[in-house]
Protein backbone atom coordinates (compact mmCIF):
# COMPACT_ATOMS: atom_id res chain seq x y z
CA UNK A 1 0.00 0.00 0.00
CA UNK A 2 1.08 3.54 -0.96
CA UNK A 3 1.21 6.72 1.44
CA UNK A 4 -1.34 8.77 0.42
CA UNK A 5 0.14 12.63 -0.10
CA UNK A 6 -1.24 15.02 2.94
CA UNK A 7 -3.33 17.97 2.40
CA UNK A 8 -4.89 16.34 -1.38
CA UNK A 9 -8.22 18.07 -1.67
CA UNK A 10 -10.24 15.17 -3.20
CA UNK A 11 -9.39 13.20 0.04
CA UNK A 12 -10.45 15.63 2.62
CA UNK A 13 -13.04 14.66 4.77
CA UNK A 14 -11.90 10.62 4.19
CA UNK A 15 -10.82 8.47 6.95
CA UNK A 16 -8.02 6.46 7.73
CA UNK A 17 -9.23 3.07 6.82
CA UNK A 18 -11.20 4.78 3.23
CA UNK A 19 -7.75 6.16 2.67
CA UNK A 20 -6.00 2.70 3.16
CA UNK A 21 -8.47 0.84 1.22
CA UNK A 22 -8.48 3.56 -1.57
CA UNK A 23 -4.61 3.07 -1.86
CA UNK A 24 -4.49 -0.49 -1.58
CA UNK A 25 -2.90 -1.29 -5.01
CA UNK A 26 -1.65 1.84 -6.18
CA UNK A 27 1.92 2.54 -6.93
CA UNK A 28 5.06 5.34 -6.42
CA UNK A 29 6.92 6.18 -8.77
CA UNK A 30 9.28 9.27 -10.15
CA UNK A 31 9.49 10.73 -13.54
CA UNK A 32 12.38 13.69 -14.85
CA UNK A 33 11.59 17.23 -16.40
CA UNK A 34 9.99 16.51 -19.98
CA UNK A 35 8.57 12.91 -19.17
CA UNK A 36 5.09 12.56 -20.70
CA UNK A 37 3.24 11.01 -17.99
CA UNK A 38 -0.13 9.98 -20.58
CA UNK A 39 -0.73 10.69 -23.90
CA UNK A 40 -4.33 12.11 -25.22
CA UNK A 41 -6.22 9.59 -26.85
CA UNK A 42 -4.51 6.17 -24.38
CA UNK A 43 -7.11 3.78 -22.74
CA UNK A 44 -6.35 4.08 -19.00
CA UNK A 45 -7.96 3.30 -15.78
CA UNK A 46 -5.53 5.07 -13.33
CA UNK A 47 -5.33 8.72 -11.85
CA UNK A 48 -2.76 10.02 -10.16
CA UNK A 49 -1.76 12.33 -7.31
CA UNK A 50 0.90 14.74 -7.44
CA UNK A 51 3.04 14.22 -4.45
CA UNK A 52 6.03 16.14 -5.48
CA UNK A 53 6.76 18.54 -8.56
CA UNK A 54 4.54 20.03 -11.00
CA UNK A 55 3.12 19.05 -14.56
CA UNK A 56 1.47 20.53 -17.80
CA UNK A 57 -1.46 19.55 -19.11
CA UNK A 58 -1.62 20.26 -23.44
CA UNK A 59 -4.27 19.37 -25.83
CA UNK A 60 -2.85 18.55 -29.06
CA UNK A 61 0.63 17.97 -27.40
CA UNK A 62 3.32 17.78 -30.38
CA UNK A 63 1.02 19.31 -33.42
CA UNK A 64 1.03 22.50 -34.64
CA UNK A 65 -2.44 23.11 -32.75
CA UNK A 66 -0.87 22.48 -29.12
CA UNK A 67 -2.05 24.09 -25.93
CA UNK A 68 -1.65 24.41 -22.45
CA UNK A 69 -4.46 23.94 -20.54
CA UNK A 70 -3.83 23.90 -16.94
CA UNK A 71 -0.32 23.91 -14.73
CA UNK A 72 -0.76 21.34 -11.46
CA UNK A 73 1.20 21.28 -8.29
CA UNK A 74 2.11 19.23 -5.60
CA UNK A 75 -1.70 18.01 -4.31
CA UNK A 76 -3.63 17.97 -7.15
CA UNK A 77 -4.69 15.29 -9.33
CA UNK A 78 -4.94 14.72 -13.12
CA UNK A 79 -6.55 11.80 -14.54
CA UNK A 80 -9.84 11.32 -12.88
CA UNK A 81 -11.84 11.16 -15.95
CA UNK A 82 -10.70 7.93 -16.72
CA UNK A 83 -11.83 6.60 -13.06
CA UNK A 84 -15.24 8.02 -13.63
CA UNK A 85 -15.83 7.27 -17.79
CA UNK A 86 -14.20 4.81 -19.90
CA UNK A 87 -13.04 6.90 -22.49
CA UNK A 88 -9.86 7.52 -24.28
CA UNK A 89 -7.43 10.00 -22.21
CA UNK A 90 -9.11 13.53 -23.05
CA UNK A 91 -5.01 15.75 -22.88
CA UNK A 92 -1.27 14.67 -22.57
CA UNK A 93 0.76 15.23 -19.53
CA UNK A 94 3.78 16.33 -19.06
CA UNK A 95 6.47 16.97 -16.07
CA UNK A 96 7.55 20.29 -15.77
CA UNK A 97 10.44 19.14 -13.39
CA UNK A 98 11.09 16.36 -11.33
CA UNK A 99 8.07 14.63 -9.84
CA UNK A 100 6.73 12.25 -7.36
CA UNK A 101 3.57 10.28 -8.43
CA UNK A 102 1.24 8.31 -6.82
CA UNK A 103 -1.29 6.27 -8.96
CA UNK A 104 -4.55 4.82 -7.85
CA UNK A 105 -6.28 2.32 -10.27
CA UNK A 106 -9.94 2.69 -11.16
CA UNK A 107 -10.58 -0.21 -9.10
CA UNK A 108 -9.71 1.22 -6.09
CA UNK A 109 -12.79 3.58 -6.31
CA UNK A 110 -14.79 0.59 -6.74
CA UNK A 111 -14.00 -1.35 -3.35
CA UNK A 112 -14.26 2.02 -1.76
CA UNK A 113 -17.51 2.10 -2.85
CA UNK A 114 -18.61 -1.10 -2.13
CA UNK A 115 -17.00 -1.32 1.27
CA UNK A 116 -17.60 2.16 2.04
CA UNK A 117 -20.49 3.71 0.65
CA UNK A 118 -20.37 6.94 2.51
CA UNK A 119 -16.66 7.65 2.69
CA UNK A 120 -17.08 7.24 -1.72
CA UNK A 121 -19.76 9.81 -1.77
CA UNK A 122 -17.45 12.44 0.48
CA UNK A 123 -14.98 11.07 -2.63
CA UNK A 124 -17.05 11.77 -5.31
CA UNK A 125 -18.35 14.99 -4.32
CA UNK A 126 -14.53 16.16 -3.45
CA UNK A 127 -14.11 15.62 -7.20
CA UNK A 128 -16.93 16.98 -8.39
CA UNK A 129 -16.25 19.95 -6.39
CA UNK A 130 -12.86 20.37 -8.25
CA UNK A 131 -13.69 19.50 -11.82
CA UNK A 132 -16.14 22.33 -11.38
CA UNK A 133 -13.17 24.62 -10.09
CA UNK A 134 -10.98 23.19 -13.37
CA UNK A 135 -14.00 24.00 -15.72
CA UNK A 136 -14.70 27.54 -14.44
CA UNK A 137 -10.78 28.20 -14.61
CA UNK A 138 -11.34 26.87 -18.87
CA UNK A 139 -14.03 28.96 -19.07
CA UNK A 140 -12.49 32.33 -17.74
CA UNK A 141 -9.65 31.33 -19.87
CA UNK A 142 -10.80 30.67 -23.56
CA UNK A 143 -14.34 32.03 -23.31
CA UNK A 144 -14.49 35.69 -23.71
């Protein structure tokens, strides 16, 4: 079991043993400045926490068309849209500088949920809460 980061957002509000259980499977690991973390358009089933470092997120990473879409730090969390859909990932990331990762498999969510219905609502209302934030921030940015 990994060490969940302190003082991530989407887990306030969870207890020890829905943190445990949440992070039972998931893995460490470190990546260098310029690794590309996911690509846009890879199957996945894994987010990940930031527990060190920063990253960019780009849309069209490597064409012509390429944009920067969002800067994360130390805390937050890319990659939840492939816990809660199964689609292809929607932007590449990439590591700004050195970085500590922590990722937590889709299926992780699921025992939560079946072992601990109310700590996965507190869960998915934490990242409701902050997708919101992330789309407001898009909208002020590209929507005049």
């Amino acid at each position: 079991m990994e060490k969940i980061p302190t003082g991530v957002p989407i887990f306030a509000g969870l207890d020890d043993s829905a943190l445990e259980l949440l992070m039972e499977g998931a893995r460490s690991f470190s990546c260098q400045a310029g690794d590309v973390i996911v690509r846009e358009g890879e199957s996945s089933n894994e987010m990940f926490v930031i527990a060190e470092g920063s990253v960019r997120i780009w849309k069209g990473f490597g064409t012509p068309q390429q944009m920067e879409l969002d800067l994360l730090k130390k805390n937050d969390f890319f990659g939840e849209m492939c816990i809660l859909e199964t689609l292809p990932r929607a932007a590449t990331v990439q590591a700004v500088g050195d970085c500590e990762l922590v990722g937590v498999k889709s299926m992780a969510f699921y025992r939560l949920h079946s072992a601990r219905p109310d700590q996965h609502g507190i869960l998915v209302v934490n990242l409701a809460r902050d997708l919101s934030r992330r789309i407001r921030a898009l909208h002020r940015r590209f929507v005049v």
